[in-house]
Protein backbone atom coordinates (compact mmCIF):
# COMPACT_ATOMS: atom_id res chain seq x y z
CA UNK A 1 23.81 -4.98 16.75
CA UNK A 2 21.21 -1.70 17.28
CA UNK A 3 18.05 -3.22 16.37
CA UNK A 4 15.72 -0.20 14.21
CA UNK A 5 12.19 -0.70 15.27
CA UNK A 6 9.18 0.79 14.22
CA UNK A 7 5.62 0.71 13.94
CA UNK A 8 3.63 2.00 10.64
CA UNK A 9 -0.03 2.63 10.24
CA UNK A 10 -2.20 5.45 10.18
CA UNK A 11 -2.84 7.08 12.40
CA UNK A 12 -0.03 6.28 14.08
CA UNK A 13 1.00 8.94 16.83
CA UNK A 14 -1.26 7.53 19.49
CA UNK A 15 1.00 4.33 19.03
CA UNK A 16 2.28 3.10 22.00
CA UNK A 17 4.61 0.03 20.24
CA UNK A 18 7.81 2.19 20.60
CA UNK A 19 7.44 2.04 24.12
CA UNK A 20 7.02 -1.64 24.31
CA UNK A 21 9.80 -2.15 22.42
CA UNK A 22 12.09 -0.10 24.72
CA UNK A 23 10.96 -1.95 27.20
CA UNK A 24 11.62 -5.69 25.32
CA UNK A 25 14.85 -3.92 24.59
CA UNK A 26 15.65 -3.35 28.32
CA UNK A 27 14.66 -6.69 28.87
CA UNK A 28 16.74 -9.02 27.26
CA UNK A 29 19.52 -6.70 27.16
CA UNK A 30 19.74 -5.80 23.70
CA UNK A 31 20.01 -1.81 22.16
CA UNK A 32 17.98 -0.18 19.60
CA UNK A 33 15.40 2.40 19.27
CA UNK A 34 11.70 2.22 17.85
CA UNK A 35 9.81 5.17 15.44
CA UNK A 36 6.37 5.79 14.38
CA UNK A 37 6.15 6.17 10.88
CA UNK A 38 2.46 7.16 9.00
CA UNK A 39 1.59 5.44 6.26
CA UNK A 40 -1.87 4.78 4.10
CA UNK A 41 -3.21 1.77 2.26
CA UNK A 42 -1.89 3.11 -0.71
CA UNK A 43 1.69 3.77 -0.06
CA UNK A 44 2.40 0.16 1.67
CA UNK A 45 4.48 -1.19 -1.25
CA UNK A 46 7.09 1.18 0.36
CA UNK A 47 6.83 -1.05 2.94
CA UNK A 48 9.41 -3.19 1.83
CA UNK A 49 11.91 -0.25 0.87
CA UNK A 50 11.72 0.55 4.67
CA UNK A 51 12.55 -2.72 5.65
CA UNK A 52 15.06 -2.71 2.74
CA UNK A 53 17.27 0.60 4.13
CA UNK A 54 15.25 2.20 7.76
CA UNK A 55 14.44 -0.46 9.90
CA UNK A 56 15.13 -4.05 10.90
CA UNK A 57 11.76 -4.84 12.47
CA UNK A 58 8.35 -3.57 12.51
CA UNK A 59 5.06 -3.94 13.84
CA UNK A 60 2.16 -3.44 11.87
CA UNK A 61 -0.74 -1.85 12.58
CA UNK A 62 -3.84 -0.59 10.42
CA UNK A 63 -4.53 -0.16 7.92
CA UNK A 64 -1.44 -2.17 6.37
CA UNK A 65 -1.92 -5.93 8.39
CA UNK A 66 -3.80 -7.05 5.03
CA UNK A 67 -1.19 -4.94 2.26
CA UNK A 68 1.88 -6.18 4.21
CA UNK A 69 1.54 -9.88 3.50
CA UNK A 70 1.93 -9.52 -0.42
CA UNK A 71 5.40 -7.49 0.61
CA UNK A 72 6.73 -10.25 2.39
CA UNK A 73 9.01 -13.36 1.24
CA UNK A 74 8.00 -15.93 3.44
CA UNK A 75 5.01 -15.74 5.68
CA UNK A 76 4.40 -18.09 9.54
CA UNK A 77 1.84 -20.64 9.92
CA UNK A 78 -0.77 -17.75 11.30
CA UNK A 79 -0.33 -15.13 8.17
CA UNK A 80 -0.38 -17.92 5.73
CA UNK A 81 -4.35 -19.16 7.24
CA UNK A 82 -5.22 -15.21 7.57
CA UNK A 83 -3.83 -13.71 5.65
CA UNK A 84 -2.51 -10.89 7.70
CA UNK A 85 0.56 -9.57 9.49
CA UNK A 86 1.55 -7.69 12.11
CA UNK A 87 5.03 -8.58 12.42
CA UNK A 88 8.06 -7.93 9.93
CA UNK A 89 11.22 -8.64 10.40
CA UNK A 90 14.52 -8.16 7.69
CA UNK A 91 17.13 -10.78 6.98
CA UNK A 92 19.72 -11.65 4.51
CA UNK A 93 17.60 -9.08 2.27
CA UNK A 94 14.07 -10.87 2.57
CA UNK A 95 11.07 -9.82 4.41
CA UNK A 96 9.65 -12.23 7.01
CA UNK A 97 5.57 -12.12 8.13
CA UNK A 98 4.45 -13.18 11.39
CA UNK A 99 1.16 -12.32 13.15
CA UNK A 100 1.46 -12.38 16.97
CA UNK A 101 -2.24 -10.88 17.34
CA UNK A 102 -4.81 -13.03 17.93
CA UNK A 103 -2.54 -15.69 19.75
CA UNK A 104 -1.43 -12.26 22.36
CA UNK A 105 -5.09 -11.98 22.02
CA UNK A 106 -5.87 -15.37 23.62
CA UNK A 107 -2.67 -15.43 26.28
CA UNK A 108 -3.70 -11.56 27.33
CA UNK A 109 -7.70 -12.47 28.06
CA UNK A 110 -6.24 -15.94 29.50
CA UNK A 111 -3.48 -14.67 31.57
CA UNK A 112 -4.98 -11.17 32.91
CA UNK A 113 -8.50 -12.44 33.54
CA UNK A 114 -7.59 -16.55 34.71
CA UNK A 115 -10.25 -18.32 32.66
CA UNK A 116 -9.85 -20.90 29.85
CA UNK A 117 -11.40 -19.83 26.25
CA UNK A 118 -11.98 -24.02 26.10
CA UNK A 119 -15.56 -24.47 24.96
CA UNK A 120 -16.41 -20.80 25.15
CA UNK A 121 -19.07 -19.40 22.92
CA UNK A 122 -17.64 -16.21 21.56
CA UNK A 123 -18.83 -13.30 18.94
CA UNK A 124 -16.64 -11.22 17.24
CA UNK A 125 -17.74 -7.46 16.21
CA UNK A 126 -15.73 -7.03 12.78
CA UNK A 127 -13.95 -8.81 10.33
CA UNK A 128 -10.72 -6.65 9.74
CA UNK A 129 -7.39 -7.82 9.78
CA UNK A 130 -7.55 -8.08 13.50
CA UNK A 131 -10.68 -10.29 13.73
CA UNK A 132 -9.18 -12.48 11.44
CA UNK A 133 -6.26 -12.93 13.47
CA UNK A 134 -8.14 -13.18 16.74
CA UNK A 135 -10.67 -15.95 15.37
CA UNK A 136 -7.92 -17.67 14.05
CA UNK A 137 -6.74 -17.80 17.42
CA UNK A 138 -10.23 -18.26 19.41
CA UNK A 139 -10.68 -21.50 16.64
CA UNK A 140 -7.24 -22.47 18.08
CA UNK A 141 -7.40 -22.47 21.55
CA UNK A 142 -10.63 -24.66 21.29
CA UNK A 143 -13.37 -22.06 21.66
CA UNK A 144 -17.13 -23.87 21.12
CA UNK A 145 -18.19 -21.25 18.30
CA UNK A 146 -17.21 -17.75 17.37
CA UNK A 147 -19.77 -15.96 15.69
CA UNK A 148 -18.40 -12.82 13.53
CA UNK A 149 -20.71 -9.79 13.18
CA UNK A 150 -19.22 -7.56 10.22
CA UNK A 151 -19.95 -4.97 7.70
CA UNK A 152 -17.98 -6.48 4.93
CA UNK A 153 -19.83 -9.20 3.10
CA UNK A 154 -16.68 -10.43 1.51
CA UNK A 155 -14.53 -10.50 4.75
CA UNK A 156 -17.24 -12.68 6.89
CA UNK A 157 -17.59 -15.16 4.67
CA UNK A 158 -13.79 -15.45 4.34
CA UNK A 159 -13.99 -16.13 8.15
CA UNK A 160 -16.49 -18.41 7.97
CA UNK A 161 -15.71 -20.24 5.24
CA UNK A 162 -12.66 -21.25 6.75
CA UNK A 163 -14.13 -22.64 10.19
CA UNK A 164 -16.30 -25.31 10.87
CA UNK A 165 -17.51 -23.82 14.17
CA UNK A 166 -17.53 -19.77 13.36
CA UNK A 167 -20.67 -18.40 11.49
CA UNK A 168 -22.27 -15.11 10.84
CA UNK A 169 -25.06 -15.01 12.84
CA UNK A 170 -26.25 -14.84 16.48
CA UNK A 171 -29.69 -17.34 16.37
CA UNK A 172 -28.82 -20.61 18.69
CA UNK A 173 -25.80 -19.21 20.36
CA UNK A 174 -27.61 -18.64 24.00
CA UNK A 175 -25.30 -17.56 26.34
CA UNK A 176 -22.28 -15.49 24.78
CA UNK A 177 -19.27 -15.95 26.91
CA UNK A 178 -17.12 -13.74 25.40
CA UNK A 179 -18.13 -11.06 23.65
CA UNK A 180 -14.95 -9.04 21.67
CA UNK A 181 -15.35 -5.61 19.62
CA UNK A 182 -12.43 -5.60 16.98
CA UNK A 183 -14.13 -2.39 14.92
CA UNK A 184 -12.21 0.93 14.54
CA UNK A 185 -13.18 3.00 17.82
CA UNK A 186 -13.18 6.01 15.17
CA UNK A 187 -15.88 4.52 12.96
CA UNK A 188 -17.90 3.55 14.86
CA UNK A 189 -21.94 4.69 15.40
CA UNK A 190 -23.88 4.58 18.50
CA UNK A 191 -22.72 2.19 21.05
CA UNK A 192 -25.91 0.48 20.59
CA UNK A 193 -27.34 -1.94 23.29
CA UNK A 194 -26.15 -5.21 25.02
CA UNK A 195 -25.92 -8.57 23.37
CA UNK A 196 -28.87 -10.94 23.67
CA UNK A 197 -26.81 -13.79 25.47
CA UNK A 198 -24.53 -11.76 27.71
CA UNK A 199 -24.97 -11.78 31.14
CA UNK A 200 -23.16 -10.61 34.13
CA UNK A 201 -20.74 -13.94 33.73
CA UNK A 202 -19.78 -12.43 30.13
CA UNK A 203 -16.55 -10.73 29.30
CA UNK A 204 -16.08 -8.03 26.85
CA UNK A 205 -13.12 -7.05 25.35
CA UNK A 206 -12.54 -3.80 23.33
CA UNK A 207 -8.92 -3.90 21.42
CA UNK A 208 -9.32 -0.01 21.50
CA UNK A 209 -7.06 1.34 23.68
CA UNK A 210 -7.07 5.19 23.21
CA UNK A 211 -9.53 6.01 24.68
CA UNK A 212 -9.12 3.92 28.07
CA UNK A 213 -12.86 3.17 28.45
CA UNK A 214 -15.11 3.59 24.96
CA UNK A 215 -19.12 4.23 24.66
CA UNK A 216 -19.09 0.24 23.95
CA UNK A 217 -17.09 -1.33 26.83
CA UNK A 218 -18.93 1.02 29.07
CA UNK A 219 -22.00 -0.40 28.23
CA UNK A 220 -20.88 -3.71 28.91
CA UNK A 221 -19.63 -2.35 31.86
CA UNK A 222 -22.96 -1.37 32.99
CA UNK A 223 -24.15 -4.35 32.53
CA UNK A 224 -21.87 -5.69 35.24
CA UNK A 225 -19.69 -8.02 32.53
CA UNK A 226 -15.51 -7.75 33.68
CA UNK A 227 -14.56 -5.68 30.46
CA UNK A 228 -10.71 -4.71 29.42
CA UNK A 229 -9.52 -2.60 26.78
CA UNK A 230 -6.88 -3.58 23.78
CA UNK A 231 -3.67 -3.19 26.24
CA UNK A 232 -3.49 -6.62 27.24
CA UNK A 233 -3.61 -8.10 23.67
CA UNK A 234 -1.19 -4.70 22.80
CA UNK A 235 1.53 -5.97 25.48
CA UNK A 236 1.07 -9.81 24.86
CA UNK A 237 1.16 -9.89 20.98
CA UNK A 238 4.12 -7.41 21.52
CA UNK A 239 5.97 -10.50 23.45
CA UNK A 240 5.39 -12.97 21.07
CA UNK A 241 6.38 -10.33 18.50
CA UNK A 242 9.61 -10.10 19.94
CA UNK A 243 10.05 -13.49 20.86
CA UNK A 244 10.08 -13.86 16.95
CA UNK A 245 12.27 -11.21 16.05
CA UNK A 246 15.24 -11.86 18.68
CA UNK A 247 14.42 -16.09 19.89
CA UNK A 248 13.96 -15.35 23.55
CA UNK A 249 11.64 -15.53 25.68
CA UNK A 250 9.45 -12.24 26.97
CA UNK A 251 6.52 -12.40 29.44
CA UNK A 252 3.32 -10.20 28.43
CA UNK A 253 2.54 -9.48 31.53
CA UNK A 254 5.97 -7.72 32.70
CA UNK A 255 5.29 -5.92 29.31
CA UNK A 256 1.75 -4.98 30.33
CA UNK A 257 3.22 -3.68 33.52
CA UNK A 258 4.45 -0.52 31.41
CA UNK A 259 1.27 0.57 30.03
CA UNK A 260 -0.27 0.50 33.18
């Protein structure tokens, strides 16, 4: 088989999932090729008519991770609690969800920067479909609180409604350990200033990737906190992403080695 992979989002040519997927491709030993295909909000119930005749896998990217889950036939453990995906995948004419994103989150920060998340006190800039995956995970992996700092009403409280231990406010946290901006580097205003509760022990962790180093992380850089962009979380949700599609076995980190 020539496995069709994609990734669809907009904006989308600053994308760097096809070359991941070569590269999980080359890997395991299997052939295919991966596109970027644009797409809105509005046009995602063509989503499944992609899936249906284009490709056999995609990733999913913004602004679709929310859209994508009505689309799909049956959803994995993660999509069903978030309510997002990332992950599609086509068989015997259904659509599959998975979301590998906050769980690549979690291995990548884990893995890259050899710490345990294990009674960490965490905030969360955003409440997109990424946050939700990525608290989702935090909550997981046994995090002491997460505290989600959002725009959208409606999408905090769906966070922390669903979490004993994540809330939407900053009072009584004291010393942040890990300190995560999920928020569209695009949208965003000033960079603003530094946390009350992070110190030079914090980490801060932009999922922007493009560019390198944003207004944000270089404050926290500043500060002296160890900061990464989104490429770690990029190459390890892209592992477990594959891992789902094709049941084997890729390491993020050999991924991550390609981006570098």
């Amino acid at each position: 088989m020539r496995w069709r992979l994609g990734v669809v989002g907009s904006p989308i040519a600053h994308s760097r999932s096809p070359q991941l997927h070569a590269a999980g491709l080359a890997l395991v030993g299997l052939e295919g090729t991966s596109e970027r295909f644009e797409l809105r909000e509005n046009d995602a119930p063509q989503l499944r008519t992609l899936m249906a005749g284009q490709f056999d896998a995609l990733s999913v990217t913004m602004p679709l991770k929310m859209a994508a889950v009505q689309l799909c036939d049956s959803l994995d453990d993660v999509a069903l609690r978030t309510g997002v995906v990332n992950s599609l995948l086509a068989r015997d004419g259904e659509v599959h969800g998975a979301n590998t994103d906050g769980l690549g989150f979690v291995n990548a920060v884990e893995s890259e920067l050899s710490v345990s998340l294990v009674d960490a006190r965490v905030v969360v800039h955003g409440a997109g479909g990424a946050a939700h995956a990525i608290v989702d995970a935090l909550v997981h992996a046994g995090v002491a609180s997460v505290t989600v700092l959002g725009r959208s009403l409606a999408n905090v409280d769906s966070l922390t409604s669903r979490y004993d231990n994540v809330h939407d406010h900053v009072e009584g946290v004291g010393h942040v350990d890990l300190v995560v901006n999920t928020t569209p580097a695009l949208s965003r205003e000033s960079s603003g200033s530094v946390l009350d509760g992070v110190t030079a022990t914090s980490i801060a962790i932009d999922i922007a990737y493009d560019p390198t180093m944003t207004p944000w992380r270089s404050l926290y850089e500043d500060a002296g906190c160890r900061t990464r962009n989104g490429l770690g979380m990029l190459a390890y949700q892209a592992a477990l992403q594959m891992t789902w599609w094709w049941d084997v076995t890729i390491d993020g980190g050999e991924l991550l080695k390609v981006l570098q």
